[in-house]
Protein backbone atom coordinates (compact mmCIF):
# COMPACT_ATOMS: atom_id res chain seq x y z
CA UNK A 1 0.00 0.00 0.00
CA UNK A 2 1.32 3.71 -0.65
CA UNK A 3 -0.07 6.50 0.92
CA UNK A 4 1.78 9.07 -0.49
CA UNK A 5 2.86 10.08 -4.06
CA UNK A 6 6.90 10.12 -2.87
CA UNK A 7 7.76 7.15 -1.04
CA UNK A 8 5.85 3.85 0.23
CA UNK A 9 3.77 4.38 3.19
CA UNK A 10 2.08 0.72 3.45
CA UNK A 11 -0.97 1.56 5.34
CA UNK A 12 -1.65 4.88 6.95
CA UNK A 13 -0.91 5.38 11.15
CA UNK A 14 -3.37 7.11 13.18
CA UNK A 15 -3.22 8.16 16.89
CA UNK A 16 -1.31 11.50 18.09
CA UNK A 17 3.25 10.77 18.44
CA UNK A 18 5.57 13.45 18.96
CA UNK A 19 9.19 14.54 18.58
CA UNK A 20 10.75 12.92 21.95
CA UNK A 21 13.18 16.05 21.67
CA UNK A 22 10.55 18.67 20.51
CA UNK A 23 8.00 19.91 23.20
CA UNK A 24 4.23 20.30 22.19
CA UNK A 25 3.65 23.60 20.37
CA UNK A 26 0.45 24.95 18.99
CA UNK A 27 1.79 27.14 15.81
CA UNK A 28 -1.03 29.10 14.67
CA UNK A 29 -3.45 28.05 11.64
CA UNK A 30 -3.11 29.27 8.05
CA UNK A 31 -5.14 28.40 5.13
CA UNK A 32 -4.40 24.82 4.41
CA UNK A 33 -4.32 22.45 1.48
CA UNK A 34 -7.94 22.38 0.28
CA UNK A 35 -9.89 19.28 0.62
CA UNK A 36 -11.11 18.65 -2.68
CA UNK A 37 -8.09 19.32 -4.12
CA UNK A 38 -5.37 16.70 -2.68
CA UNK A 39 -5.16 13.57 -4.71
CA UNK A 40 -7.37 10.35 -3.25
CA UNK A 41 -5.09 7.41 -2.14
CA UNK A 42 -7.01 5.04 -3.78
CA UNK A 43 -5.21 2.61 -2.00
CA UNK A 44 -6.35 3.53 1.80
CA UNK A 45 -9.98 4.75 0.42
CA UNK A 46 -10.72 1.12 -1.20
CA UNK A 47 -9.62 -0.35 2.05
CA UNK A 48 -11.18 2.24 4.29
CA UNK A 49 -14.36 2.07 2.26
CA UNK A 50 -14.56 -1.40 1.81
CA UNK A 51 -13.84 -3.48 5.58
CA UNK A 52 -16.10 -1.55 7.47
CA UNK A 53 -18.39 -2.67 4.68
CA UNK A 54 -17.74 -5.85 4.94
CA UNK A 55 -17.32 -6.09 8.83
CA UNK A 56 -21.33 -4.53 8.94
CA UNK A 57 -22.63 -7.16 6.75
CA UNK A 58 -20.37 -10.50 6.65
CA UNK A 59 -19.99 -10.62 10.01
CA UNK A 60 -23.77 -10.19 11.52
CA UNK A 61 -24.80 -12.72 8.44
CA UNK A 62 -22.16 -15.44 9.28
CA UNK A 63 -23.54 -15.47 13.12
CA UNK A 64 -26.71 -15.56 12.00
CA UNK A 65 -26.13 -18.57 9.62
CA UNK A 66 -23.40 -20.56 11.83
CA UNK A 67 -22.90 -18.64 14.86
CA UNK A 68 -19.32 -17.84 16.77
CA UNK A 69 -18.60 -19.83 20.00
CA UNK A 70 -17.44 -18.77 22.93
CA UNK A 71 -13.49 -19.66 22.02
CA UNK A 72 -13.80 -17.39 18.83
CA UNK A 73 -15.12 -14.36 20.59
CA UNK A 74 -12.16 -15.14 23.51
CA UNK A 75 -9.27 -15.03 20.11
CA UNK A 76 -10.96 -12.06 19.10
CA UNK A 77 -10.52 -10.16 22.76
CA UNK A 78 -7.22 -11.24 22.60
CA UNK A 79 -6.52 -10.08 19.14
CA UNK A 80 -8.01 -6.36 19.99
CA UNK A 81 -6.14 -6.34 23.24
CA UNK A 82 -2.49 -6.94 21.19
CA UNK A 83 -3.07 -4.82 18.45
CA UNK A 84 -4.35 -1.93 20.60
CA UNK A 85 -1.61 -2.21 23.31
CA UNK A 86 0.67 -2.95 20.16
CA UNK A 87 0.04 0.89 19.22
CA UNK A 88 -0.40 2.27 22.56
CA UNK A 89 2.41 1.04 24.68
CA UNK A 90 4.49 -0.03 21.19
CA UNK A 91 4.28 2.81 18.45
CA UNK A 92 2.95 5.83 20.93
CA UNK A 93 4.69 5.65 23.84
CA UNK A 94 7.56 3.19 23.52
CA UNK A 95 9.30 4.46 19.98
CA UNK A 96 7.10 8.05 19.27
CA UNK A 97 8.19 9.74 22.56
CA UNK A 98 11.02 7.40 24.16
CA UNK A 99 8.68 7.33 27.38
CA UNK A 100 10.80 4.30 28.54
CA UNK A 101 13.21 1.16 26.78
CA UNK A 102 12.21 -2.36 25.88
CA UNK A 103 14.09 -5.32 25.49
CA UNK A 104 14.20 -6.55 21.86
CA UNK A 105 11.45 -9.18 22.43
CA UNK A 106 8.83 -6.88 23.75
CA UNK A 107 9.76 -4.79 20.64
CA UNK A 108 9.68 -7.42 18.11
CA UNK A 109 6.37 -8.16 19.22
CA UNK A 110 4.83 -4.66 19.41
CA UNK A 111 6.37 -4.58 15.61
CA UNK A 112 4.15 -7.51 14.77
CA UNK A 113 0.89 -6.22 16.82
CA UNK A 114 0.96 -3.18 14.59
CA UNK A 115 1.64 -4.45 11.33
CA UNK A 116 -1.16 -6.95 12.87
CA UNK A 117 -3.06 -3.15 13.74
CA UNK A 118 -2.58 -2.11 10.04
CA UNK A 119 -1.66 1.55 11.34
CA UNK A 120 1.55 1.70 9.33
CA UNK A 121 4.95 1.03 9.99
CA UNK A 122 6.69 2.05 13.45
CA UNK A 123 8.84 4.37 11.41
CA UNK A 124 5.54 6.21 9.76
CA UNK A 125 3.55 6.24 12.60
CA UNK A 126 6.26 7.87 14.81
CA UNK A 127 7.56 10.57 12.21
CA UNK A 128 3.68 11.50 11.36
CA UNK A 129 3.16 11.26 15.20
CA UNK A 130 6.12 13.51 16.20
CA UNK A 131 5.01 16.24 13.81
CA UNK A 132 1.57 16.75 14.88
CA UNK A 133 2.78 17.37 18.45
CA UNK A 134 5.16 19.64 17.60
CA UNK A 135 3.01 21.38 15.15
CA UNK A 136 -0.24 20.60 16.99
CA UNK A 137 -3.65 22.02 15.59
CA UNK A 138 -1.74 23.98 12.86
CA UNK A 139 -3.67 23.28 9.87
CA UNK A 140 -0.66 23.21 7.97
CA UNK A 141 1.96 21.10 9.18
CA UNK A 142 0.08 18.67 12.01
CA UNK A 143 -1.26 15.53 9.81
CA UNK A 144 -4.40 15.09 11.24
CA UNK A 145 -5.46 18.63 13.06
CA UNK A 146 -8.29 18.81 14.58
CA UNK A 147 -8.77 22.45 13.42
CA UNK A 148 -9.83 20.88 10.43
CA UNK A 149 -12.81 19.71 11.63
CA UNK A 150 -13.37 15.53 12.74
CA UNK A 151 -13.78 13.90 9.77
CA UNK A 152 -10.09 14.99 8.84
CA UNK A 153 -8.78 14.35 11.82
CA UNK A 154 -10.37 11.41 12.48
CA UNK A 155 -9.66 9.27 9.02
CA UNK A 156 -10.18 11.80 6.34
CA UNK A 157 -6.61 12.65 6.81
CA UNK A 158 -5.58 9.26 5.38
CA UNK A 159 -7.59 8.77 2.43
CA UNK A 160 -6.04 11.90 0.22
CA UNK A 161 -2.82 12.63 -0.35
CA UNK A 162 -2.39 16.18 1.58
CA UNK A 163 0.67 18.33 1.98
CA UNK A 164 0.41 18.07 5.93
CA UNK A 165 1.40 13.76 5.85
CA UNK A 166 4.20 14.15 3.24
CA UNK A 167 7.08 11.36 4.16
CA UNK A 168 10.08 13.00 5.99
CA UNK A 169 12.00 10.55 8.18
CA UNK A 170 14.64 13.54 9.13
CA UNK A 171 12.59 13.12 12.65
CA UNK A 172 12.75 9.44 13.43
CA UNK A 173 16.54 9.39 12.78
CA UNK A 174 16.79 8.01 16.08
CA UNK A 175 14.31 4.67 15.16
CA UNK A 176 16.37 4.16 11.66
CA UNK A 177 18.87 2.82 14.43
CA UNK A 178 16.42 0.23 15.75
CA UNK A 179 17.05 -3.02 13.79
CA UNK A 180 13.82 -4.27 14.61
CA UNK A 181 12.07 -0.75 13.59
CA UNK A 182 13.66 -1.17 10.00
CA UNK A 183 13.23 -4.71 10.06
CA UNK A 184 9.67 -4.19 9.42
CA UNK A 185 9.92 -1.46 7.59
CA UNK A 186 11.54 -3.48 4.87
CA UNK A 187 8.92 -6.31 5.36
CA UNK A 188 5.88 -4.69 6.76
CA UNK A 189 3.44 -5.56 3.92
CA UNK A 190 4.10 -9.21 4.38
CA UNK A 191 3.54 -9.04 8.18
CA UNK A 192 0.69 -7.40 7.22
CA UNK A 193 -0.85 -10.02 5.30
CA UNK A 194 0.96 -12.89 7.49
CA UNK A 195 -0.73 -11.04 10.62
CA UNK A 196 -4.45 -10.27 9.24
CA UNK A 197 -4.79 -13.30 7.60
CA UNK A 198 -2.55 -15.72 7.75
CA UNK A 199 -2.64 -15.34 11.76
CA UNK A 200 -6.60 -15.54 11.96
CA UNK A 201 -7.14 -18.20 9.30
CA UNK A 202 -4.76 -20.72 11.19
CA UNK A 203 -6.42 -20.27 14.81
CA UNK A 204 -9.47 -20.73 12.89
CA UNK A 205 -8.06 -23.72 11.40
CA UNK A 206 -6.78 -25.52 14.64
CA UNK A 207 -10.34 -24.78 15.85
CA UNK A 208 -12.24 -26.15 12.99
CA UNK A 209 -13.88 -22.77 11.38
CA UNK A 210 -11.68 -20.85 9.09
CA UNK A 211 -13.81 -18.18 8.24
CA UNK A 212 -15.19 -17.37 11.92
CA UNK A 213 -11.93 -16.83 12.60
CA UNK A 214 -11.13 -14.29 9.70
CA UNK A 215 -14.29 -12.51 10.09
CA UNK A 216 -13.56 -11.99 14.06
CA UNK A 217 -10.35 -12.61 14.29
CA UNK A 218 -9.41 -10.34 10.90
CA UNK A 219 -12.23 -8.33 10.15
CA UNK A 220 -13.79 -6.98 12.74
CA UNK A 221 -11.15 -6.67 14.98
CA UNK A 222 -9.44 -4.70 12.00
CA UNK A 223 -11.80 -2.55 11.70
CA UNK A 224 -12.90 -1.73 15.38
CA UNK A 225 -8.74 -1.20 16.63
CA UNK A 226 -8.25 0.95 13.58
CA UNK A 227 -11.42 3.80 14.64
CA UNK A 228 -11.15 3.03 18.86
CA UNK A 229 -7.25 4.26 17.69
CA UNK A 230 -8.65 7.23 15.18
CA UNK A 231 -11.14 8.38 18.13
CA UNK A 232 -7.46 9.97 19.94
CA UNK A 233 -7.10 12.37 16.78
CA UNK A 234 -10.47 13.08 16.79
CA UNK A 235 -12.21 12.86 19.68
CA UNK A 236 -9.84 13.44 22.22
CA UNK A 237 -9.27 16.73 20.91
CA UNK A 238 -12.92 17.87 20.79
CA UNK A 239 -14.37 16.17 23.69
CA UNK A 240 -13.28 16.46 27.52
CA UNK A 241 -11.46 19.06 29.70
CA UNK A 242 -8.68 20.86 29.86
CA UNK A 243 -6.93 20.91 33.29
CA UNK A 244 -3.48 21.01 32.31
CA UNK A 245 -3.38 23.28 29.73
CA UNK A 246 -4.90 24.67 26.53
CA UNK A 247 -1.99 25.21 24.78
CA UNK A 248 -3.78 22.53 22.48
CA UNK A 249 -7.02 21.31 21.42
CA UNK A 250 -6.43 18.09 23.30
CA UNK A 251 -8.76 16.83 26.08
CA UNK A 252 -8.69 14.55 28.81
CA UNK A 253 -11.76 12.34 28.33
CA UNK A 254 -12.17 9.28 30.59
CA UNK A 255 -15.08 7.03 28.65
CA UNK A 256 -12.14 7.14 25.39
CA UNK A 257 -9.56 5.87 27.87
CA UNK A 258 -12.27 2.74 28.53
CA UNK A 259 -11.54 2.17 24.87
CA UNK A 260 -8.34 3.42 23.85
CA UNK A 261 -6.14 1.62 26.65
CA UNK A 262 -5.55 4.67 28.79
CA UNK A 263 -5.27 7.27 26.10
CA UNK A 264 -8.21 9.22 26.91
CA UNK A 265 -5.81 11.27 29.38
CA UNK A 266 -5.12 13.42 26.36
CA UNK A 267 -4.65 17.05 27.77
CA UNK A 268 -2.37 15.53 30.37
CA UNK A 269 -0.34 13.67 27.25
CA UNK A 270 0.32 16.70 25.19
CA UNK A 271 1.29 18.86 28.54
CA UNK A 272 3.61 16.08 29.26
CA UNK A 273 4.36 14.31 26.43
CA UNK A 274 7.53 12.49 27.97
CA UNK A 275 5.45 10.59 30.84
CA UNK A 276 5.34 7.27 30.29
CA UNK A 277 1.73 7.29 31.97
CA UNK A 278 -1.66 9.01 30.68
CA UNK A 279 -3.54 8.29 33.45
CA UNK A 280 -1.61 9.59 36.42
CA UNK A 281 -3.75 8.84 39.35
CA UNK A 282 -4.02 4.99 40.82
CA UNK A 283 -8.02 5.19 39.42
CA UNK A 284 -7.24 6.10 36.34
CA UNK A 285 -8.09 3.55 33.96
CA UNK A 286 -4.50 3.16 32.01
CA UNK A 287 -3.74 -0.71 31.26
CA UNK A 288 -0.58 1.04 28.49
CA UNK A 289 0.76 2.18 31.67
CA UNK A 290 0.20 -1.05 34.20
CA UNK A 291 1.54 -3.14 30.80
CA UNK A 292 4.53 -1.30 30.77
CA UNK A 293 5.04 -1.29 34.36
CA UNK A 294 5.01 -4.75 34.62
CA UNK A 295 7.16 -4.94 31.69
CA UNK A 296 9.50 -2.80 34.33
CA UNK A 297 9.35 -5.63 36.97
CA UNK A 298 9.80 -8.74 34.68
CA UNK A 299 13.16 -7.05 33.41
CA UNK A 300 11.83 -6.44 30.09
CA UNK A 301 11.42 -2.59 30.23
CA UNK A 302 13.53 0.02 32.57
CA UNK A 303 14.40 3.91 32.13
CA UNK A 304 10.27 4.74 32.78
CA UNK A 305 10.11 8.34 32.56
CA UNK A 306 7.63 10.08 35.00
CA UNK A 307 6.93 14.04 35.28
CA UNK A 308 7.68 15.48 38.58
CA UNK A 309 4.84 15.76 40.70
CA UNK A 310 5.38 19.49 41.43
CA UNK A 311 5.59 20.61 37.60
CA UNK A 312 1.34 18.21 37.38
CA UNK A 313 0.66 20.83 40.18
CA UNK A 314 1.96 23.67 38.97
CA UNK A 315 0.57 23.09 35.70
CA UNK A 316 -2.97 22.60 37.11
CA UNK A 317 -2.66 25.69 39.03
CA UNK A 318 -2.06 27.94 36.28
CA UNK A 319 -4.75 26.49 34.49
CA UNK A 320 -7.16 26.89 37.76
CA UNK A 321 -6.09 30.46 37.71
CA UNK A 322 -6.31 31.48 34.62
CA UNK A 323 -10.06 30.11 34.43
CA UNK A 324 -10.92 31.93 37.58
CA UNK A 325 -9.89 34.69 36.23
CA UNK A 326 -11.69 34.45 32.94
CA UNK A 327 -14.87 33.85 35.14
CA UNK A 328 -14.50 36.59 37.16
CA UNK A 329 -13.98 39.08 34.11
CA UNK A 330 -17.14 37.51 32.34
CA UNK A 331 -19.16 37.67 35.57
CA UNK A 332 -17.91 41.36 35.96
CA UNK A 333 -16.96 40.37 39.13
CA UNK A 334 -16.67 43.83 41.39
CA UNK A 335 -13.90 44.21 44.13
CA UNK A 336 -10.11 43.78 43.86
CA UNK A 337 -10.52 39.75 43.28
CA UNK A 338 -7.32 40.08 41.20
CA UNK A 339 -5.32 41.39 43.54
CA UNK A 340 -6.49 38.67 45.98
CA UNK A 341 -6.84 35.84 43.37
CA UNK A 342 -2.96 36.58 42.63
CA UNK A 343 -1.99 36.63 46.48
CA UNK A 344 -3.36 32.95 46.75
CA UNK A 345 -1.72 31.70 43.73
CA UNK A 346 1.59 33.09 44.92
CA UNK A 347 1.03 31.28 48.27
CA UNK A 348 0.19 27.76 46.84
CA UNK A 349 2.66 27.84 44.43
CA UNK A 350 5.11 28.87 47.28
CA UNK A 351 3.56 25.45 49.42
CA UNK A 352 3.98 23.37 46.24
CA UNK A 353 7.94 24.63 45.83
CA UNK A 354 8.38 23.83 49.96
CA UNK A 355 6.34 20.59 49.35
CA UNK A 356 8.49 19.84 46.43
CA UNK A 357 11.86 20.33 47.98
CA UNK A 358 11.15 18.54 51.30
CA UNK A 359 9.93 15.62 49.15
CA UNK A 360 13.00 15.44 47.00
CA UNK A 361 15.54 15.20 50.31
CA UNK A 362 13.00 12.59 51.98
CA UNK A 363 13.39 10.19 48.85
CA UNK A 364 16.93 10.98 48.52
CA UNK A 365 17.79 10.01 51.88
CA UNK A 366 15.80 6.90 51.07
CA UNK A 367 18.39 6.21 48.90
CA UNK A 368 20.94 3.46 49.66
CA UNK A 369 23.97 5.78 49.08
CA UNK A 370 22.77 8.04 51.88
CA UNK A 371 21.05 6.05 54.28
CA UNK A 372 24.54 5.25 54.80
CA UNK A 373 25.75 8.43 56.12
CA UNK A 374 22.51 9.46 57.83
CA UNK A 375 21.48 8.16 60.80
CA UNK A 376 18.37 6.84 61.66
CA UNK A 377 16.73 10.36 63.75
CA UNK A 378 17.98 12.19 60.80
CA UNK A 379 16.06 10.10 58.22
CA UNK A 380 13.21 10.50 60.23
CA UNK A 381 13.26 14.41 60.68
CA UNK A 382 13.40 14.53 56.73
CA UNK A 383 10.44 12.52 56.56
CA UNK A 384 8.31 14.11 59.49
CA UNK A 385 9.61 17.56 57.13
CA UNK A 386 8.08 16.25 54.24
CA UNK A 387 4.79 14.67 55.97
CA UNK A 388 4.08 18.18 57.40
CA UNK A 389 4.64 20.16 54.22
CA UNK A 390 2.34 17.24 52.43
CA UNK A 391 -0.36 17.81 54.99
CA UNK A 392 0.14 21.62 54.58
CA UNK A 393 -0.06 21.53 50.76
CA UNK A 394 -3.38 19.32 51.60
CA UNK A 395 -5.09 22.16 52.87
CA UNK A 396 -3.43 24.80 51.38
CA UNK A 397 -5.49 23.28 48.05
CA UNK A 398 -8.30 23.19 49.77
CA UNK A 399 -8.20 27.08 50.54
CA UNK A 400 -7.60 28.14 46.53
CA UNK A 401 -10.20 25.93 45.71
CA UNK A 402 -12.50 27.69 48.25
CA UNK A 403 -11.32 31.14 47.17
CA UNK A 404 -11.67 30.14 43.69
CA UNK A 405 -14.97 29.52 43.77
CA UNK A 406 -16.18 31.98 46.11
CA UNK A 407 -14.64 34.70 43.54
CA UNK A 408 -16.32 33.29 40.47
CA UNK A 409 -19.68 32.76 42.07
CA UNK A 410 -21.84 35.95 41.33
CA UNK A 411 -23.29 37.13 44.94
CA UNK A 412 -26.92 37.22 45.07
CA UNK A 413 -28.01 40.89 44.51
CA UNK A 414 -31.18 42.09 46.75
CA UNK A 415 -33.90 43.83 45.34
């Protein structure tokens, strides 16, 4: 498959990758390639057109006629769960934004889940991924903005040939020196057809229906991993809050992260694009993350990069204050709430930097290195330091939030 005029593109990627180096940038919109003028890919429309077709149709009438057991359904679970985790943990995370390192078997397989995904190559997927973060919602240069509306940004993107998806590797330099990156590169169309059908057709063989298991196993797992994947470019970007920043049209949105294996935390991945996790909090629903921590504690992953926990609460701050103070301008909010809206901010932020240092010695002095040279009472005073500025951060949050919405909450006027 080509998916581009230039150079062979096998199938087109979807979800949202970045430059590991470059941070997220929102460059601002000019007028961009027209829609009815870039070429059709005839290639990705036939296929895009045509399996969802047949996955509406084939697959209802074949249940109908001979039904799918309970083992069939199981292989196709299975087969959703490694392509999606294939992209997720694999092409997004893993080799788009360097979040952590993988031993060469955990790569070799996320190579075949997304060939087995049919998202593109690892080198694709990455370069187009890495571009629309660092160019994010610029008509122009990110591959599937969201400025330009959802059908583009959901699949539209991928069925003409537009200016904004052109090949240019010169950002994936660092993946041309993964063997097992170019390996399939070089081969990716037959591990595409050795993965979507050769793969499903011999399960379904050793269990005695061949075509159940190509129309569950190939099909509609195809075509259901392909749009949960495409709901990230689109969705995530329309749909959900903002409490990290909005820098970017991205959203945090926590029914997508039900189906997109944690990648609903969207706002928090394009503030922090380097975090290995989406879903930062224990409840968050993130299996990408719990996969690759486990990965961690097999031996098979290490180097997991997490964001400091001062810079999430800084970051939510400014956000917090800069919507209470578009509240209290739109409410025409009388007094001097600036003045005092600033004071609070300053305070908190001047917690969170006492809360943040405190923390740092603590865990330090956990260390093996010092807990050598410290003695026990000393270790202790650093951590009753850090439990007190934890507790004072605790309801030092409490106060902004009460101050925050007391100022943006009109008071009732008497007649």
């Amino acid at each position: 498959m080509h998916s581009s005029d230039s150079s062979p593109r096998h199938t087109i990627q979807s979800h949202a990758p970045s430059d590991s180096v470059t941070g997220s940038v929102s460059d601002s919109a000019s007028t961009p390639q027209e829609t009815g003028k870039a070429p059709i890919n005839w290639t990705n429309m036939i296929l895009f057109t045509v399996t969802p077709a047949l996955a509406v149709t084939l697959v209802p009438a074949y249940g109908w006629i001979e039904g799918y057991d309970a083992f069939e359904w199981s292989m196709f679970a299975v087969m959703m769960v490694f392509c999606g985790m294939s992209i997720t943990a694999g092409y997004h995370r893993l080799w788009s934004h360097k979040t952590y390192e993988a031993h060469a078997s955990v790569r070799f397989l996320f190579a075949l889940g997304g060939a087995f995904a049919l998202q593109n190559d690892v080198l694709n997927w990455a370069s187009d991924h890495r571009r629309h973060h660092q160019h994010v919602d610029n008509n122009d240069n990110d591959p599937y903005s969201a400025g330009r509306g959802f059908w583009f940004s959901h699949i539209g993107w991928i069925l003409r040939h537009y200016d904004s998806a052109k090949d240019d590797f010169s950002n994936v330099k660092d993946l041309q020196r993964d063997p097992i990156v170019m390996w399939q590169h070089r081969n990716y169309l037959l591990l595409v057809l050795i993965m979507n059908i050769g793969l499903p057709a011999f399960i379904g063989f050793l269990h005695g229906d061949i075509i159940a298991g190509l129309l569950l196993g190939g099909l509609l797992r195809l075509v259901l991993s392909q749009h949960a994947t495409y709901f990230i470019n689109s969705l995530a970007h329309m749909w959900g809050t903002r409490p990290y920043s909005d820098s970017s049209s991205a959203r945090d949105n926590t029914l997508l992260a039900l189906i997109t294996y944690g990648e609903g935390y969207h706002n928090y991945h394009h503030t922090f694009q380097w975090d290995y996790r989406n879903g930062i909090r224990w409840w968050h629903f993130d299996p990408t993350k719990w996969l690759i921590r486990s990965l961690e504690r097999v031996g098979l992953a290490s180097g997991l990069k997490r964001c400091a926990p001062d810079k999430i609460e800084r970051a939510k701050l400014e956000r917090q204050f800069q919507l209470a103070a578009q509240k209290c301008e739109r409410l025409a909010v009388e007094g001097d709430w600036r003045s005092r809206l600033e004071a609070e901010y300053e305070a908190i932020l001047h917690t969170v930097q006492q809360w943040a240092e405190h923390r740092q010695a603590w865990y330090e002095a956990k260390g093996k290195e010092l807990q050598e040279h410290l003695s026990h009472l000393e270790r202790q005073q650093l951590k009753a330091h850090y439990l007190e500025f934890k507790y004072k951060l605790k309801l030092q949050k409490q106060r902004w939030q009460i101050v925050v919405q007391t100022l943006a909450t009109p008071e009732p006027r008497i007649a």
